[in-house]
C-alpha atoms as a PDB file:
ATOM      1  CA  UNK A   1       0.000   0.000   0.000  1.00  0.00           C
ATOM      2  CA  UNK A   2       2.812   2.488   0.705  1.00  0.00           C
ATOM      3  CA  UNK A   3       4.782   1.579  -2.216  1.00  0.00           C
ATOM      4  CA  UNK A   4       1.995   2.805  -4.359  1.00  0.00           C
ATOM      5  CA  UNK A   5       0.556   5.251  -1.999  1.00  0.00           C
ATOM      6  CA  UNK A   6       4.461   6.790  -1.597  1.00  0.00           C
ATOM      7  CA  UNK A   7       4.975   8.454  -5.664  1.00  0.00           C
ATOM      8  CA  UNK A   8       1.377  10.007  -5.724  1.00  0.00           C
ATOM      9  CA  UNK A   9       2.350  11.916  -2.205  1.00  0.00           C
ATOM     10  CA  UNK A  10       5.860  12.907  -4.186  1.00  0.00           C
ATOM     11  CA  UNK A  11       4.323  13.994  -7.203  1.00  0.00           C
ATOM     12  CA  UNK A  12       1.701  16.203  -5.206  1.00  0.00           C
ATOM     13  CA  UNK A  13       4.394  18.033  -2.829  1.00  0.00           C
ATOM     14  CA  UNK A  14       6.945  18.288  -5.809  1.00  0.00           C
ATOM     15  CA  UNK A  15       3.488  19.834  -7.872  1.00  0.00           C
ATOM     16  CA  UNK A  16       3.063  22.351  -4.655  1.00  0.00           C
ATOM     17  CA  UNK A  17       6.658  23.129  -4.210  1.00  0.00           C
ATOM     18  CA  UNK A  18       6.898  24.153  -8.196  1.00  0.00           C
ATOM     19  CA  UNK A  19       3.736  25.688  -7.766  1.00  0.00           C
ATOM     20  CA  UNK A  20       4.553  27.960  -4.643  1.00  0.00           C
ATOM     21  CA  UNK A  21       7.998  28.637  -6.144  1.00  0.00           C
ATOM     22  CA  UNK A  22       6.598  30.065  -8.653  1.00  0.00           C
ATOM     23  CA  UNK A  23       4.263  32.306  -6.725  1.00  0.00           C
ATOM     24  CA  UNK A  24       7.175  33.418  -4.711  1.00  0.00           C
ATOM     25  CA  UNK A  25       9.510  34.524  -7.810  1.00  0.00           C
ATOM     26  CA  UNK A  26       7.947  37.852  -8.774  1.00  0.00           C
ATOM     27  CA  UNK A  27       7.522  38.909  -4.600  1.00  0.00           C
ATOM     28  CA  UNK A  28      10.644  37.300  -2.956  1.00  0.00           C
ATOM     29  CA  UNK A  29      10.468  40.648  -1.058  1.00  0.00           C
ATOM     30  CA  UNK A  30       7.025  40.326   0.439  1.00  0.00           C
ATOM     31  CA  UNK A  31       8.104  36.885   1.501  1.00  0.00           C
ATOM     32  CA  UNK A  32      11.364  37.993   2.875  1.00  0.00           C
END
């Protein structure tokens, strides 16, 4: 169950890590 439970919960937090990135390019600033 983890083994195929383990790349979908990878994928997502990779997808959400690009995603915020992303978000936080054009502001660094406001974020720091």
């Amino acid at each position: 169950m983890l083994a195929t439970f383990l790349p979908v919960f990878a994928s997502t937090i990779l997808q959400r890590y690009e995603f915020l990135k992303i978000q936080k390019e054009p502001s660094s600033a406001d974020w720091f």
